[in-house]
PDB file of N, CA and C in Angstrom:
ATOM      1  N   UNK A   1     -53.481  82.332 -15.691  1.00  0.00           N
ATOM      2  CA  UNK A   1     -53.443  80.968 -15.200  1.00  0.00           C
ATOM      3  C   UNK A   1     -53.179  80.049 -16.387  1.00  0.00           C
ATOM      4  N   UNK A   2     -52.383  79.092 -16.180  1.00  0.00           N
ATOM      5  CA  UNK A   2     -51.936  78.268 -17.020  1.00  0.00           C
ATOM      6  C   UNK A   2     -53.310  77.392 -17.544  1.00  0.00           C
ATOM      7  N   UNK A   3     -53.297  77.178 -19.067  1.00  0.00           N
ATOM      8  CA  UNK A   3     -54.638  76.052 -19.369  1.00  0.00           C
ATOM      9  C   UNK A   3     -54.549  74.595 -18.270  1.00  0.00           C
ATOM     10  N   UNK A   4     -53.752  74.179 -18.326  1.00  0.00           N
ATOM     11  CA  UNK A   4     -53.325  73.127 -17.226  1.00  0.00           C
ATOM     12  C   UNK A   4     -54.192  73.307 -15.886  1.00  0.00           C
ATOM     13  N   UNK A   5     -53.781  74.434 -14.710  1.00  0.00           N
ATOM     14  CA  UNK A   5     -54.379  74.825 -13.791  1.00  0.00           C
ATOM     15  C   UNK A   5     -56.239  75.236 -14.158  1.00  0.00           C
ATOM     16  N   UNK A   6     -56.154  75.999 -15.325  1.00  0.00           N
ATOM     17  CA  UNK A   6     -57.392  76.220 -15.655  1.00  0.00           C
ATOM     18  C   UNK A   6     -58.506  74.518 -15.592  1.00  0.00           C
ATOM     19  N   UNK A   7     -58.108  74.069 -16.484  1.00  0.00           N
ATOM     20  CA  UNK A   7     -58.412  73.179 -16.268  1.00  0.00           C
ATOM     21  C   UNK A   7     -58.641  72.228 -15.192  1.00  0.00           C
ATOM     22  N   UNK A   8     -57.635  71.796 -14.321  1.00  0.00           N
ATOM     23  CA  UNK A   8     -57.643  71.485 -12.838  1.00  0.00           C
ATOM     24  C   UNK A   8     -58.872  72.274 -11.900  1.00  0.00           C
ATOM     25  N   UNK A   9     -59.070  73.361 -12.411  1.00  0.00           N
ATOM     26  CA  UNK A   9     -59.890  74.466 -11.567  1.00  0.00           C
ATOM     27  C   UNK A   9     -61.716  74.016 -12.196  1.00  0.00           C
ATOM     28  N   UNK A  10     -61.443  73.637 -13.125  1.00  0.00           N
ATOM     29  CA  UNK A  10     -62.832  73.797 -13.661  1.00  0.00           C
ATOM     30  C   UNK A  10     -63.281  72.403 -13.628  1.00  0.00           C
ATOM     31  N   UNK A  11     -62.556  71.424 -13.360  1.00  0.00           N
ATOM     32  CA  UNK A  11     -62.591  70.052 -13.538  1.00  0.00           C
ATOM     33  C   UNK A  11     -63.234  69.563 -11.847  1.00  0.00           C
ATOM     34  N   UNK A  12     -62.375  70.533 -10.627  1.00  0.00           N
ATOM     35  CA  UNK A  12     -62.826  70.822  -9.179  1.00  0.00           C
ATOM     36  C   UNK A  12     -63.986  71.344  -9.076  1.00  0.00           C
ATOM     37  N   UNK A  13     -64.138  72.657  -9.944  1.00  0.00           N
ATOM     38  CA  UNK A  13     -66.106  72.967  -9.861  1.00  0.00           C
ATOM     39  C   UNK A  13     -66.790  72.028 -10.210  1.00  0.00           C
ATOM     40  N   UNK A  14     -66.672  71.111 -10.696  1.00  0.00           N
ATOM     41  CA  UNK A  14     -67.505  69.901 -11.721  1.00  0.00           C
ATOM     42  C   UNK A  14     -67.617  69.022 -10.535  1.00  0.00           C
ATOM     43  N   UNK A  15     -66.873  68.586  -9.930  1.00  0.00           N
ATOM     44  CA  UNK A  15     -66.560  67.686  -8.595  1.00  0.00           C
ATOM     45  C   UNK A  15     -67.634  68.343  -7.630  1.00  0.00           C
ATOM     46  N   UNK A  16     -67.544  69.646  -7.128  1.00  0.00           N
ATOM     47  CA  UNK A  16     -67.666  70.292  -6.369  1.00  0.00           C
ATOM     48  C   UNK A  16     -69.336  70.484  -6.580  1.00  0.00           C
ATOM     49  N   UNK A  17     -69.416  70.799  -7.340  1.00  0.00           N
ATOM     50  CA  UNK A  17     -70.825  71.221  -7.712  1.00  0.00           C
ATOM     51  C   UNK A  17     -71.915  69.586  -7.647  1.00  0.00           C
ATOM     52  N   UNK A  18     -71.141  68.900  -8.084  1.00  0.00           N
ATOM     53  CA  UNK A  18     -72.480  67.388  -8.464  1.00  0.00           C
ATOM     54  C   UNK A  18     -71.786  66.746  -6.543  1.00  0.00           C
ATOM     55  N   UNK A  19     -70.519  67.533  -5.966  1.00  0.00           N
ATOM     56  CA  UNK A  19     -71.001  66.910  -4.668  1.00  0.00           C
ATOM     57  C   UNK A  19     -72.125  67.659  -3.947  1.00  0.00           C
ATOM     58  N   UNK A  20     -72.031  68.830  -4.459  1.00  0.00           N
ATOM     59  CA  UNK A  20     -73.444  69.635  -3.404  1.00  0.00           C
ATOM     60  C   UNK A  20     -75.003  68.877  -3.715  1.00  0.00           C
ATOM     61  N   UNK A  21     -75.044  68.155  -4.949  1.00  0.00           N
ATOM     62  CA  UNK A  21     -76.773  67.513  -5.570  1.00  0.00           C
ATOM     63  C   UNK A  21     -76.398  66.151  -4.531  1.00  0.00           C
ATOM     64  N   UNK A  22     -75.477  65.551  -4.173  1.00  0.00           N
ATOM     65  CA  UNK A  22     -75.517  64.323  -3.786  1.00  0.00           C
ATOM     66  C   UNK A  22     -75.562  64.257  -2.271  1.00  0.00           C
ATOM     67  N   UNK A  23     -74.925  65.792  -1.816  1.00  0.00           N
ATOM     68  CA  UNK A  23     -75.550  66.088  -0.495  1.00  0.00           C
ATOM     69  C   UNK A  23     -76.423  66.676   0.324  1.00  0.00           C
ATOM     70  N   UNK A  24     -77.238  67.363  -0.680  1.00  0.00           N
ATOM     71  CA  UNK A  24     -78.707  67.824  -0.295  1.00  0.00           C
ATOM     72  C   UNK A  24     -79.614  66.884  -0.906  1.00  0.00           C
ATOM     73  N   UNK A  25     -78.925  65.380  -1.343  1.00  0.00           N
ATOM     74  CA  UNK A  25     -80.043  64.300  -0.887  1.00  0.00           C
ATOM     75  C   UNK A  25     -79.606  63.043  -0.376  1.00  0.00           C
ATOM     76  N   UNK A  26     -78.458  62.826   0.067  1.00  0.00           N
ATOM     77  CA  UNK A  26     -78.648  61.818   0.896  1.00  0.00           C
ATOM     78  C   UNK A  26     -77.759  62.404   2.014  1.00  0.00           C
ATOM     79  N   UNK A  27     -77.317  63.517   2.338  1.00  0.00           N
ATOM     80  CA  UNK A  27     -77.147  64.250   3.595  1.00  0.00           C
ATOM     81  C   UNK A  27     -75.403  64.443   3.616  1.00  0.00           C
ATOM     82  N   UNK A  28     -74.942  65.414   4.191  1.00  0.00           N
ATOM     83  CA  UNK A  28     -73.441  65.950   4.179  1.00  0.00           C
ATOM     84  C   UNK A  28     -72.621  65.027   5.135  1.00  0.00           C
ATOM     85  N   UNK A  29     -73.127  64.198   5.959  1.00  0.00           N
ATOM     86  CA  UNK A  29     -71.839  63.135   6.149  1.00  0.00           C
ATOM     87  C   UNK A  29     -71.785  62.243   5.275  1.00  0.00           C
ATOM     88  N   UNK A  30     -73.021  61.719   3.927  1.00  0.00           N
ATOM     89  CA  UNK A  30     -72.635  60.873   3.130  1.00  0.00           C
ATOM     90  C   UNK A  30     -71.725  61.513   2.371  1.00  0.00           C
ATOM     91  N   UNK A  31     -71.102  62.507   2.048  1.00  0.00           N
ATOM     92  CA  UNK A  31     -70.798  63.216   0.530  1.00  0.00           C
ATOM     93  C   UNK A  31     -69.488  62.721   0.963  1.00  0.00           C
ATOM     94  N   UNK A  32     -68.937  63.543   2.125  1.00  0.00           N
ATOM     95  CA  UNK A  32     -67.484  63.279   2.402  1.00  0.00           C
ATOM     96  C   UNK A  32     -66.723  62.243   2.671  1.00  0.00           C
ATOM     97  N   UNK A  33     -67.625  60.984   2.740  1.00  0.00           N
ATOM     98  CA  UNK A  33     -67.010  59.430   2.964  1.00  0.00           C
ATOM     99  C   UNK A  33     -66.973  59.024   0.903  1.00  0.00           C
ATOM    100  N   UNK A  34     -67.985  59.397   0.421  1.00  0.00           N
ATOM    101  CA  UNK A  34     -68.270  59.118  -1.078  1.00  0.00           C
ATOM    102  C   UNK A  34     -67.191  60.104  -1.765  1.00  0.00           C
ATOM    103  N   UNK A  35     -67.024  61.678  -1.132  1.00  0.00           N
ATOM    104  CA  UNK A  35     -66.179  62.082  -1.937  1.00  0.00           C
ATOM    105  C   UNK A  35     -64.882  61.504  -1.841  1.00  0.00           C
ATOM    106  N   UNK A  36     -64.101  60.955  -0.757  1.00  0.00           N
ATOM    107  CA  UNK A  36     -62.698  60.560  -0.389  1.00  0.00           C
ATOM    108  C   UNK A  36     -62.569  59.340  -1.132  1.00  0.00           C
ATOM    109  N   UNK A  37     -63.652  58.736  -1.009  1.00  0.00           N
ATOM    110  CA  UNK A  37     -63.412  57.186  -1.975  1.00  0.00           C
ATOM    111  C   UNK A  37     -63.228  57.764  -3.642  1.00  0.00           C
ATOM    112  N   UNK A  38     -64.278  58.654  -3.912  1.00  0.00           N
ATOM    113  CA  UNK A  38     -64.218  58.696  -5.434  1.00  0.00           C
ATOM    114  C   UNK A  38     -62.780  59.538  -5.718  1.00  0.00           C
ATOM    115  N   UNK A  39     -62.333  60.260  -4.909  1.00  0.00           N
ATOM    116  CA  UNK A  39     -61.095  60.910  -4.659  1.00  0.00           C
ATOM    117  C   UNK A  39     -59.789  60.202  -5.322  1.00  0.00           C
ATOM    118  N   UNK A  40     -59.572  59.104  -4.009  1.00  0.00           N
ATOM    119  CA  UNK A  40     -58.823  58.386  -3.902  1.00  0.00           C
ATOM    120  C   UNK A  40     -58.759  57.370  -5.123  1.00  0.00           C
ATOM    121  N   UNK A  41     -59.806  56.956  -5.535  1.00  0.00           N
ATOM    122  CA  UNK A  41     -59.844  56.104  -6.376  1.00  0.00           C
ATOM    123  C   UNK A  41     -59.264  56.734  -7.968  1.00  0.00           C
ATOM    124  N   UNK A  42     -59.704  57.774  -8.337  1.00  0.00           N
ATOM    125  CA  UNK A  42     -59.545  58.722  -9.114  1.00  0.00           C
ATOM    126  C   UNK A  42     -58.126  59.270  -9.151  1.00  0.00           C
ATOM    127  N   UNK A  43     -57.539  59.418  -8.372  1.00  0.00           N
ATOM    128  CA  UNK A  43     -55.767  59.500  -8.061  1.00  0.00           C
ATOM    129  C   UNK A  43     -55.362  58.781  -8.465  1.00  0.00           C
ATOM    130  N   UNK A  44     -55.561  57.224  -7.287  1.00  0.00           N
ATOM    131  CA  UNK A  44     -54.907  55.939  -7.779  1.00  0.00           C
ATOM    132  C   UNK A  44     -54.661  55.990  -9.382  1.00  0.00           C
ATOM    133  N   UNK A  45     -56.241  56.149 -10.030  1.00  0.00           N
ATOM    134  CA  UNK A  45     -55.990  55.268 -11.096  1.00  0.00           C
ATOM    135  C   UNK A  45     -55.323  56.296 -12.153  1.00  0.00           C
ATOM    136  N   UNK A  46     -55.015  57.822 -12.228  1.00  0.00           N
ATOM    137  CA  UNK A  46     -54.696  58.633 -12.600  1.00  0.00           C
ATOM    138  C   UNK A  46     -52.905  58.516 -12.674  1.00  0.00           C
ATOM    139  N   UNK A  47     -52.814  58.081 -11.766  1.00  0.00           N
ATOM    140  CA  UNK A  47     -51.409  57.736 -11.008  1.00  0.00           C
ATOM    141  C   UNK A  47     -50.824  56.589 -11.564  1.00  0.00           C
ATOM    142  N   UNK A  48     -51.602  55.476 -11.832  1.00  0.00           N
ATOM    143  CA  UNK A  48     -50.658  54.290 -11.955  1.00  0.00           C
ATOM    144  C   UNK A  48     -50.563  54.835 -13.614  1.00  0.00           C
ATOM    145  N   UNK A  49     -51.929  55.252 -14.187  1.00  0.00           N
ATOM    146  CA  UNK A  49     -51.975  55.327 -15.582  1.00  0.00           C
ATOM    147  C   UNK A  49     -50.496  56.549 -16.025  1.00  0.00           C
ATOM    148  N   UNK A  50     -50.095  57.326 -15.505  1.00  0.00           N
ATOM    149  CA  UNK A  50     -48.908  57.543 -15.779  1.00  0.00           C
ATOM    150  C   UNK A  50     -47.456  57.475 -15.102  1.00  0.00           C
ATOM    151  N   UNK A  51     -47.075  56.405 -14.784  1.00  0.00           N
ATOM    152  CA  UNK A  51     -46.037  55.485 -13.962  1.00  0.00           C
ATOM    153  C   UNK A  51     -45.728  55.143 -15.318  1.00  0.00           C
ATOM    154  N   UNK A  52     -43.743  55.496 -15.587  1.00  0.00           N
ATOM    155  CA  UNK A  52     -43.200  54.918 -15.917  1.00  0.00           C
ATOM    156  C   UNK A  52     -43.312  55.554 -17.478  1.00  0.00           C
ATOM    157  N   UNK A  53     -44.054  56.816 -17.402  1.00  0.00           N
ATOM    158  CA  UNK A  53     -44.518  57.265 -18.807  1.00  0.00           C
ATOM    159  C   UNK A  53     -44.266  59.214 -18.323  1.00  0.00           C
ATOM    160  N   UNK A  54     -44.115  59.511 -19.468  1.00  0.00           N
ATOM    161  CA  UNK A  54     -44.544  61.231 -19.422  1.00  0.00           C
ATOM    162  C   UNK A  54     -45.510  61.333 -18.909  1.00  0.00           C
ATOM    163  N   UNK A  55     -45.530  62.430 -18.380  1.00  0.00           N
ATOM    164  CA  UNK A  55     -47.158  62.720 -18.141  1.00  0.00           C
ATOM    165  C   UNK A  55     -47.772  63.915 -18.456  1.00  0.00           C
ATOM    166  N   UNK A  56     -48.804  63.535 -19.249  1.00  0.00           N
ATOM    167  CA  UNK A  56     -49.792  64.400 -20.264  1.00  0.00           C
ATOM    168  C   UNK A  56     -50.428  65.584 -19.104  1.00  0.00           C
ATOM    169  N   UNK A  57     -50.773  66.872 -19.696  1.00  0.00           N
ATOM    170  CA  UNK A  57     -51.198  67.454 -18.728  1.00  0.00           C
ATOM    171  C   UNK A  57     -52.197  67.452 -18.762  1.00  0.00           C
ATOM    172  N   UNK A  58     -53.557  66.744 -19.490  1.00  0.00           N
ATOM    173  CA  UNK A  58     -54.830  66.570 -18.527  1.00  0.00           C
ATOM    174  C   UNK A  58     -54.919  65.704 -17.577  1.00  0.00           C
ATOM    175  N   UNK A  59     -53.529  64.607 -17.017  1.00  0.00           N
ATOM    176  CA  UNK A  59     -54.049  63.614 -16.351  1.00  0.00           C
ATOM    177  C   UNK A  59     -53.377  64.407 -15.491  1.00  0.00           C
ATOM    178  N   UNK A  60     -51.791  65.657 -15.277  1.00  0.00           N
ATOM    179  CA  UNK A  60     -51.649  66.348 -14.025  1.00  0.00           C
ATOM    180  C   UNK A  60     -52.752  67.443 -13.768  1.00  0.00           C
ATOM    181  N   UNK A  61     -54.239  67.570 -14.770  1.00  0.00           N
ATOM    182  CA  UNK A  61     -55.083  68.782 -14.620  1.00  0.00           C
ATOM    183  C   UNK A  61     -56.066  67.794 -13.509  1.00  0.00           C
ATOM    184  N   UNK A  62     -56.156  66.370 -14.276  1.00  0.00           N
ATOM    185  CA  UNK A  62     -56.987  65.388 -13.170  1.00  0.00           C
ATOM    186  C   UNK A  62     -56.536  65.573 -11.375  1.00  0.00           C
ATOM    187  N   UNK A  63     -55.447  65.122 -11.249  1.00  0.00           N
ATOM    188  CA  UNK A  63     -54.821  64.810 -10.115  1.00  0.00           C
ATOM    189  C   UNK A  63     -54.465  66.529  -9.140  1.00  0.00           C
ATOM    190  N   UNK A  64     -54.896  67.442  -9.793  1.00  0.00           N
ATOM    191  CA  UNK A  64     -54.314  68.955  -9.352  1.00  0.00           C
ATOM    192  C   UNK A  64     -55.757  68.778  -8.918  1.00  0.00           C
ATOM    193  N   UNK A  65     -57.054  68.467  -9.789  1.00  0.00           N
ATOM    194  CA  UNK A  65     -57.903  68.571  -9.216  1.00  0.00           C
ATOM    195  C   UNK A  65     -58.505  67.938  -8.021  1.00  0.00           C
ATOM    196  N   UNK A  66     -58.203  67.009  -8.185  1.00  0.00           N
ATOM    197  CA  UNK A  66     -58.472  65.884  -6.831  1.00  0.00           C
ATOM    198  C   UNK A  66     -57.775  66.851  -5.692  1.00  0.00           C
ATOM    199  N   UNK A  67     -56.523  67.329  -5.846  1.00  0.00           N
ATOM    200  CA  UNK A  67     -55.714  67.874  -4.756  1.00  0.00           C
ATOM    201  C   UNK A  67     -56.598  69.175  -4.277  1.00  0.00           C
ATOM    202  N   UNK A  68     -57.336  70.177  -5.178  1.00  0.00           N
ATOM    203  CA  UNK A  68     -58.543  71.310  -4.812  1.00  0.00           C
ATOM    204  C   UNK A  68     -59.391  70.849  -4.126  1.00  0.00           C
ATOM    205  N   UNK A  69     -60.200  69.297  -4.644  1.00  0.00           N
ATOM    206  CA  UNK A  69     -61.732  69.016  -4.438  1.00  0.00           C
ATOM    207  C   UNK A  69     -60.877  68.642  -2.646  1.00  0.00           C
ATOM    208  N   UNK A  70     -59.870  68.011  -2.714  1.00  0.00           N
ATOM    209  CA  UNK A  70     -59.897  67.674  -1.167  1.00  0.00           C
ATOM    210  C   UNK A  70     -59.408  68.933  -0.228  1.00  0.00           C
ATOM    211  N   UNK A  71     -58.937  69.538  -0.745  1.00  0.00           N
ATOM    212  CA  UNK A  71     -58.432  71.161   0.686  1.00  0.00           C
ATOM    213  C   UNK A  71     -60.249  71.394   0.622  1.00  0.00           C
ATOM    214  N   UNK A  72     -60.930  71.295  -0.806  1.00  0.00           N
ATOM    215  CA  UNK A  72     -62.288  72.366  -0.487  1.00  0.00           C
ATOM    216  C   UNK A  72     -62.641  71.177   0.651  1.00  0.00           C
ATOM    217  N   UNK A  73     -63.049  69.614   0.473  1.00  0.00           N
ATOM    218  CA  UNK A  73     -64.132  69.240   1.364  1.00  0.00           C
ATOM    219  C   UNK A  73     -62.821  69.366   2.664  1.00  0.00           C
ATOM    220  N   UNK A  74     -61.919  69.578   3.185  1.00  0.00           N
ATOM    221  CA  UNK A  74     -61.158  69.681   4.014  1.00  0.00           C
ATOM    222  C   UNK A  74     -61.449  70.835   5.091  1.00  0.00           C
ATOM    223  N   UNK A  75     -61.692  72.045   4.264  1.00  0.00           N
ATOM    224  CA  UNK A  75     -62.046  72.605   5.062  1.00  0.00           C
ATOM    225  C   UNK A  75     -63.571  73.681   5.227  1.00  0.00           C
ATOM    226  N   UNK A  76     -64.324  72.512   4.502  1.00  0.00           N
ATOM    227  CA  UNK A  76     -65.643  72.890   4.694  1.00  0.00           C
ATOM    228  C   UNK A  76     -66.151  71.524   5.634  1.00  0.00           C
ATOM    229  N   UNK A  77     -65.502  70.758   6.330  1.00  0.00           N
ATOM    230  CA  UNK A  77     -64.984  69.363   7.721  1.00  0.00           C
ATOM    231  C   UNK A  77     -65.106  70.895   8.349  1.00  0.00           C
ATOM    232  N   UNK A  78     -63.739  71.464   8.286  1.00  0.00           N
ATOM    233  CA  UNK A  78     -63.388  72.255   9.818  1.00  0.00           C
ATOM    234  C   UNK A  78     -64.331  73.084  10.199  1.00  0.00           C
ATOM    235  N   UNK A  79     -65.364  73.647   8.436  1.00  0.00           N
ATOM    236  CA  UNK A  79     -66.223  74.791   9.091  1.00  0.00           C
ATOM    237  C   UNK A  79     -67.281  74.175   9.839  1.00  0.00           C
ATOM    238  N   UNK A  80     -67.763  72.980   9.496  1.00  0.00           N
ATOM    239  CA  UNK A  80     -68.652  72.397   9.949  1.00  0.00           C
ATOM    240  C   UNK A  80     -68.673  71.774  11.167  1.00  0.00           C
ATOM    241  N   UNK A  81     -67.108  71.681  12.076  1.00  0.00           N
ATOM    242  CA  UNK A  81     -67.487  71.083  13.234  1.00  0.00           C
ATOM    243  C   UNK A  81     -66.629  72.489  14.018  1.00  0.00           C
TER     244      UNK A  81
END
């Protein structure tokens, strides 16, 4: 696996893991409204910050990750309903 992807991968456990502490205490429909915002927000700003520039590969290891953390809470939605 490329350091790039590696990275992306380990950057998603990090996500992944401090969303499981934030939902065994304030409960699993808060995580997934909190994770999509911190998501989204985290893209955005990942995104504009390289517009119009190269782009470095920890900010495509950032944005690969956002793209993991959302298939995981995506389809741990489907297992759950």
């Amino acid at each position: 696996m490329a350091s790039r992807e590696q990275l992306a991968h380990n950057i998603a456990a990090g996500f992944l893991e401090k969303a499981a502490r934030y939902a065994a205490k304030y409960g699993q429909e808060n995580l997934h409204a909190a994770m999509q915002r911190a998501l989204s927000n985290l893209s955005a700003e990942y995104r504009a910050s390289r517009d119009g520039t190269v782009a470095n590969p920890e900010s495509e290891a950032v944005l690969l990750a956002c793209q993991i953390t959302w298939m995981t809470l995506a389809a741990d939605g489907q297992r759950l309903h």
